[in-house]
Each structure stands twice: as structure tokens, then as C-alpha cells.
N, C-alpha and C. Protein backbone atom coordinates (compact mmCIF):
# COMPACT_ATOMS: atom_id res chain seq x y z
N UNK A 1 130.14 24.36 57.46
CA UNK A 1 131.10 23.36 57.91
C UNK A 1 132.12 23.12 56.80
N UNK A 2 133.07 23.39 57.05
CA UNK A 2 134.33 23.13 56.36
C UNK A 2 134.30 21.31 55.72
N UNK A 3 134.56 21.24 54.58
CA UNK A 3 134.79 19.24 54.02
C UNK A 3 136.45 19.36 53.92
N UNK A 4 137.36 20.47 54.26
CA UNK A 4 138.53 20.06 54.00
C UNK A 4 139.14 19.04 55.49
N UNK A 5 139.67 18.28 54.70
CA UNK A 5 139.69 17.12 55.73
C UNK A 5 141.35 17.43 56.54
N UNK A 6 141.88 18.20 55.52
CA UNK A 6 143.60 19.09 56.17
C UNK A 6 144.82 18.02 55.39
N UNK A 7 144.01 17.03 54.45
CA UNK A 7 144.83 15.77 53.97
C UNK A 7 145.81 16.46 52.85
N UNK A 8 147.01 16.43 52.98
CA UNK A 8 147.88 16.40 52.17
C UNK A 8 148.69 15.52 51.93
N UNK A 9 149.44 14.93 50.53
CA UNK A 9 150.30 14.14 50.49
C UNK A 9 151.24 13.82 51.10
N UNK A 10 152.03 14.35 52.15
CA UNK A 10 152.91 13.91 52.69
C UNK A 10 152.14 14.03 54.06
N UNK A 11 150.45 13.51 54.40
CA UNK A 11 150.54 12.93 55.53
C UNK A 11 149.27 11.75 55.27
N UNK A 12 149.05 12.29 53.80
CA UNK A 12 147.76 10.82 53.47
C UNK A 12 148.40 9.79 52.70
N UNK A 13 148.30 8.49 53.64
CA UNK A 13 148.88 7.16 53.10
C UNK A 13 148.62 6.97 51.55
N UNK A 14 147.93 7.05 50.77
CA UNK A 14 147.75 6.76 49.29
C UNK A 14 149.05 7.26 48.97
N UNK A 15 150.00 8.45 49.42
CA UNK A 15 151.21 9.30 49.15
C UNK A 15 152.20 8.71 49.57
N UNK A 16 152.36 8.19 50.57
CA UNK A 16 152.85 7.97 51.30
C UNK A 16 154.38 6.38 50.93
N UNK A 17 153.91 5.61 50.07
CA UNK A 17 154.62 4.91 49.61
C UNK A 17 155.72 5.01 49.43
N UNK A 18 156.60 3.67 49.15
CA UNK A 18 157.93 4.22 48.92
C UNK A 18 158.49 4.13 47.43
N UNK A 19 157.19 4.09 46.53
CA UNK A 19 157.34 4.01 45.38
C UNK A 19 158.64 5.00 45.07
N UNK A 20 159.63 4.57 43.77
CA UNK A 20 160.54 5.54 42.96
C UNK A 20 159.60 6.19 42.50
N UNK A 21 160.71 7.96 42.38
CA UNK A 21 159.74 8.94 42.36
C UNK A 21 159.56 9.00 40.81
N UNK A 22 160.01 7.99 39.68
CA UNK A 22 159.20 7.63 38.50
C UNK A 22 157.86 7.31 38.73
N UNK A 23 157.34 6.83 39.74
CA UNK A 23 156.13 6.59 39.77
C UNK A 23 155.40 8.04 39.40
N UNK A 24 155.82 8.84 40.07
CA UNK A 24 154.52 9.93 39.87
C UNK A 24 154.87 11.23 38.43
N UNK A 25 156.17 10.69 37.88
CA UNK A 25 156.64 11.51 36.85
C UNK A 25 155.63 11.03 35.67
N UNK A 26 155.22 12.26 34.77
CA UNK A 26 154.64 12.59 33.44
C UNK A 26 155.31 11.24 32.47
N UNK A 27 156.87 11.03 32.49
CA UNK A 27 157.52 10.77 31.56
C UNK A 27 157.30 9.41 31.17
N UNK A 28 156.45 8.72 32.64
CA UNK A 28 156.70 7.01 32.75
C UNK A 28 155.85 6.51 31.85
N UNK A 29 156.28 5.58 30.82
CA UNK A 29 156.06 4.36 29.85
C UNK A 29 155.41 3.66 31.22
N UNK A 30 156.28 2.58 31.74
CA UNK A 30 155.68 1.18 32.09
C UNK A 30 156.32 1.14 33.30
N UNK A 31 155.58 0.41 34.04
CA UNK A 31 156.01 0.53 35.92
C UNK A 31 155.95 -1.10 36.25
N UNK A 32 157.52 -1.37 36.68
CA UNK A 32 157.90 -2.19 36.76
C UNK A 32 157.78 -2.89 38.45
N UNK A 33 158.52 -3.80 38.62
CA UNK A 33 158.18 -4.20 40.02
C UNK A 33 158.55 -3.43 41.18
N UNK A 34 158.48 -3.97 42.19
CA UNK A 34 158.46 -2.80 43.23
C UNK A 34 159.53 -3.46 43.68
N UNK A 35 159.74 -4.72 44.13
CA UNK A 35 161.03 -5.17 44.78
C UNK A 35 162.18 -5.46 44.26
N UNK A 36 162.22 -5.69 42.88
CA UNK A 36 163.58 -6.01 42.18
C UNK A 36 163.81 -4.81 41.19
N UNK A 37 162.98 -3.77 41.39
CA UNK A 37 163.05 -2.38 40.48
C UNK A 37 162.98 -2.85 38.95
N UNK A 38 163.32 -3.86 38.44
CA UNK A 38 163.11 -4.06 37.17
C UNK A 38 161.88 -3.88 36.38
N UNK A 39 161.67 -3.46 34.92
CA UNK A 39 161.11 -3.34 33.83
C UNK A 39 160.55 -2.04 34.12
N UNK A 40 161.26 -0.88 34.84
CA UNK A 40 160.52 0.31 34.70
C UNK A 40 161.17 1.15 33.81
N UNK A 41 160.51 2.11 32.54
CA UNK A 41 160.54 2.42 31.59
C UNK A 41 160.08 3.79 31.01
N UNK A 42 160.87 4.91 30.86
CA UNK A 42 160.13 6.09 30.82
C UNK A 42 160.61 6.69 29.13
N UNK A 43 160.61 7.67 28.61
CA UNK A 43 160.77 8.39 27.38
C UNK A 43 162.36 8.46 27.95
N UNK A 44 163.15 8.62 28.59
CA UNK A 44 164.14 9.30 28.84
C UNK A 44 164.96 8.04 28.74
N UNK A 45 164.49 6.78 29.31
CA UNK A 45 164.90 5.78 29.30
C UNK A 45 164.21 4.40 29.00
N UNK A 46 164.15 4.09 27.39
CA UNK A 46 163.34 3.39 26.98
C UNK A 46 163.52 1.74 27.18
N UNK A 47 164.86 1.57 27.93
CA UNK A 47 165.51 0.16 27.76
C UNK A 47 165.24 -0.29 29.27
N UNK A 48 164.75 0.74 30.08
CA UNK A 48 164.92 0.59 31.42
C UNK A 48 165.36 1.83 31.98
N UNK A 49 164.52 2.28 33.29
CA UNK A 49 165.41 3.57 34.14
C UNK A 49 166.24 3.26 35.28
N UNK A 50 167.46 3.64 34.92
CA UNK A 50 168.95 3.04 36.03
C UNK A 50 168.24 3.09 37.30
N UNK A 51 169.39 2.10 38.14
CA UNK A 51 168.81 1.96 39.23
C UNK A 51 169.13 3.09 39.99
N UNK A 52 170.12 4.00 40.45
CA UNK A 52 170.07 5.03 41.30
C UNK A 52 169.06 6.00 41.12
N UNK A 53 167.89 6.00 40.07
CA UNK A 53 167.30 6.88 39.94
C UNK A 53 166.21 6.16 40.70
N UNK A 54 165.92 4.99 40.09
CA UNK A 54 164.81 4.42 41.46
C UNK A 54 165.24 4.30 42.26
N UNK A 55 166.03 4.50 43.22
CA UNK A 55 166.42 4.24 44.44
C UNK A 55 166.57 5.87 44.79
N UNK A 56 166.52 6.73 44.49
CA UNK A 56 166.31 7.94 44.44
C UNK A 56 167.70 8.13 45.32
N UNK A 57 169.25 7.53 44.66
CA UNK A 57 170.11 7.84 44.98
C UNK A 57 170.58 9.50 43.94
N UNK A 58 169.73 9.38 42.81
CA UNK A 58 170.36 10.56 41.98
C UNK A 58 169.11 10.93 41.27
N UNK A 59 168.98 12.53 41.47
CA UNK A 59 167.91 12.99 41.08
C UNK A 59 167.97 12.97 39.85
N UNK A 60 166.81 12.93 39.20
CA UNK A 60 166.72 13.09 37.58
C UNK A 60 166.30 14.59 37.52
N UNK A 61 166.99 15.62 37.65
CA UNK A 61 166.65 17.03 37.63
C UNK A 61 167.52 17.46 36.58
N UNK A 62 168.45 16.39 35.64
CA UNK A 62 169.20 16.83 34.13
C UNK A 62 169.45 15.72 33.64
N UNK A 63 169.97 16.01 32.65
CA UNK A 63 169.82 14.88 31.36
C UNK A 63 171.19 14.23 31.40
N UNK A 64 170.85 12.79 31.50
CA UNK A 64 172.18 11.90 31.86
C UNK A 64 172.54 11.54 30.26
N UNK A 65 174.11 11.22 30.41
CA UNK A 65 174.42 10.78 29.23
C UNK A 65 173.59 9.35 28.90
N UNK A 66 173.49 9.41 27.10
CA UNK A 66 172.88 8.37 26.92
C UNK A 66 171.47 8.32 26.78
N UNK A 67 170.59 9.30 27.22
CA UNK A 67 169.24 9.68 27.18
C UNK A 67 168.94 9.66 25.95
N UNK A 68 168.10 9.05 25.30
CA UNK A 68 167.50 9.61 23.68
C UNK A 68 166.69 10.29 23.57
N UNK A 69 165.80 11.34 24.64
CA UNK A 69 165.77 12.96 24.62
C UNK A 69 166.11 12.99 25.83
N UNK A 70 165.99 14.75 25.76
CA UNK A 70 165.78 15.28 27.40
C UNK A 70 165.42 15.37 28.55
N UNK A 71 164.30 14.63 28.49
CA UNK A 71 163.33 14.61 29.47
C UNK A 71 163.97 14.32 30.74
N UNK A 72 163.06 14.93 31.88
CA UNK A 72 163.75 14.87 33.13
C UNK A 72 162.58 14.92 33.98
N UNK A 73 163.04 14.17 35.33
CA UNK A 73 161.43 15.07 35.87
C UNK A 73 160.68 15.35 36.23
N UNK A 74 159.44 15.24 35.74
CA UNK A 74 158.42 15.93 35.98
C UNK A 74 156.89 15.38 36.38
N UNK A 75 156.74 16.10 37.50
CA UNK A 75 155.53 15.24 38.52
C UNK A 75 154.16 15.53 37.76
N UNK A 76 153.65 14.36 38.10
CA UNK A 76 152.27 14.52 37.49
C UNK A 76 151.53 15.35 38.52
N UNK A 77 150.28 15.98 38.03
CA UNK A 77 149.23 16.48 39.51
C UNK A 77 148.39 15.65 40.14
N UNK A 78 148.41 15.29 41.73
CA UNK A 78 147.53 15.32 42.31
C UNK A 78 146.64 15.61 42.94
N UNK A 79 145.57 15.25 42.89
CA UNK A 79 144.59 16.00 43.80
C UNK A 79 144.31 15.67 44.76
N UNK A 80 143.75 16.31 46.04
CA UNK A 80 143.40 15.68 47.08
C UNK A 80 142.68 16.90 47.80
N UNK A 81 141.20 16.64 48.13
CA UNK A 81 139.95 17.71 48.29
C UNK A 81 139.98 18.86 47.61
N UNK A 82 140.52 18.72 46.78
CA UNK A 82 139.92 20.08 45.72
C UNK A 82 141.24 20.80 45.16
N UNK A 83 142.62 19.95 46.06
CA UNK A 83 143.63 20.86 46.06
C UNK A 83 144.50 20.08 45.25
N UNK A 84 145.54 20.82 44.47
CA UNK A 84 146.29 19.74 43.28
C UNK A 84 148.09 20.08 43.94
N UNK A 85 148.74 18.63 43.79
CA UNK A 85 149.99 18.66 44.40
C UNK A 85 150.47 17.96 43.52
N UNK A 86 152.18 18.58 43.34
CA UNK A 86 153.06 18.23 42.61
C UNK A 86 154.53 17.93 43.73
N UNK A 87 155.21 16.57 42.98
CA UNK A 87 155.83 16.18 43.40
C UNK A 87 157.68 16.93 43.21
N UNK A 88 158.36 17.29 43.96
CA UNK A 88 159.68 17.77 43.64
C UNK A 88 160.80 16.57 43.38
N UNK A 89 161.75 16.60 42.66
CA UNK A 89 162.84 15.87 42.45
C UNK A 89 163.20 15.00 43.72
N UNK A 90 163.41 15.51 44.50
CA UNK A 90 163.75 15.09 45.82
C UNK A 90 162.04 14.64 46.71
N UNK A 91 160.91 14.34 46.34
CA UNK A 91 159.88 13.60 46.81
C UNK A 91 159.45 14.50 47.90
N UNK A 92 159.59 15.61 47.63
CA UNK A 92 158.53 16.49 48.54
C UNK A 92 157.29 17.00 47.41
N UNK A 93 156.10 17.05 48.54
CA UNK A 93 154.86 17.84 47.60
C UNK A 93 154.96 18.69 48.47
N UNK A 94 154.49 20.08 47.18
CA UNK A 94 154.14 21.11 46.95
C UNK A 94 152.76 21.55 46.21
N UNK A 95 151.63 22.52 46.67
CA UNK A 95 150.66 22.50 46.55
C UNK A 95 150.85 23.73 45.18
N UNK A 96 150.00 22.89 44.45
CA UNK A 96 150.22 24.15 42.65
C UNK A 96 148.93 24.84 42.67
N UNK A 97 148.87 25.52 41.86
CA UNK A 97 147.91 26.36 41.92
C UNK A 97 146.80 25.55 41.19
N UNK A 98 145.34 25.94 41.31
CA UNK A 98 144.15 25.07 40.99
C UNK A 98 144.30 25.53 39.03
């Protein structure tokens, strides 16, 4: 009997949120509120990350002026039954290799 349950992130609610896609980036310091976007905080942006990026009006896929490094980015892995998914700039998952 198969335990894969067929759950992937873009149809299992834990994913499903409308968190900014800082939430699931490597880069994030400190995660700020959800409704007034304030005090969220990554390496790329230590004073605060602009609001079009939480609002996922502008991808962070390059380095905006003003950055004090490079960083851009980059999804953490999730797992879900055995299988690990990474998030794209634009908030699609993609299944990575184990």
C-alpha cells in the first residue's frame, strides 16, 4: 500500500498561505507581521524588506540598489512525505531532488 498521500505544496494548506514569499527564503532574519507587513528583516535588507517585495509586486530575483550584499532569493526546502520542495521567485513549488 502506497503512504504517499499525492500532498504537494500548492495543494496542502500548511503551503498554502498568503505569507510574502520572504517567508520561505534562506535569507530571512526576523518575520514581521502579517497585516501591516512591518518589521520583516532579511541579510539583503537589514532595516526592513520594502514593501513591493512583500507584496510580491517585485521579485527579488536581483540585487536592488542599496542592498548591503547580494543576496536574493532563495527558498528554503520543504518536505512533505518524503518529498522536498522549493519555492520559485514568483511562489510556485517545484519538487528538488531528495
Amino acid at each position: 500500500m502506497s503512504t504517499d498521500s499525492g500532498l504537494h505544496p500548492d495543494n496542502d494548506p500548511r503551503y498554502m498561505t498568503n505569507f510574502p514569499p520572504c517567508f520561505y527564503c534562506i535569507h530571512l532574519t526576523e518575520i514581521g507581521t502579517q497585516t501591516s507587513l512591518e518589521g520583516w528583516k532579511c541579510t539583503a535588507f537589514p532595516d526592513g524588506i520594502l514593501y513591493p517585495i512583500l507584496k510580491w509586486y517585485w521579485p527579488h530575483n536581483e540585487v536592488y540598489p542599496g542592498q548591503p550584499v547580494p543576496d536574493v532569493f532563495e527558498s528554503e526546502v520543504q518536505e512533505i512525505n518524503g518529498k522536498k520542495f522549493k519555492m520559485t521567485v514568483e511562489g510556485k513549488w517545484y519538487e528538488v531532488e531528495a
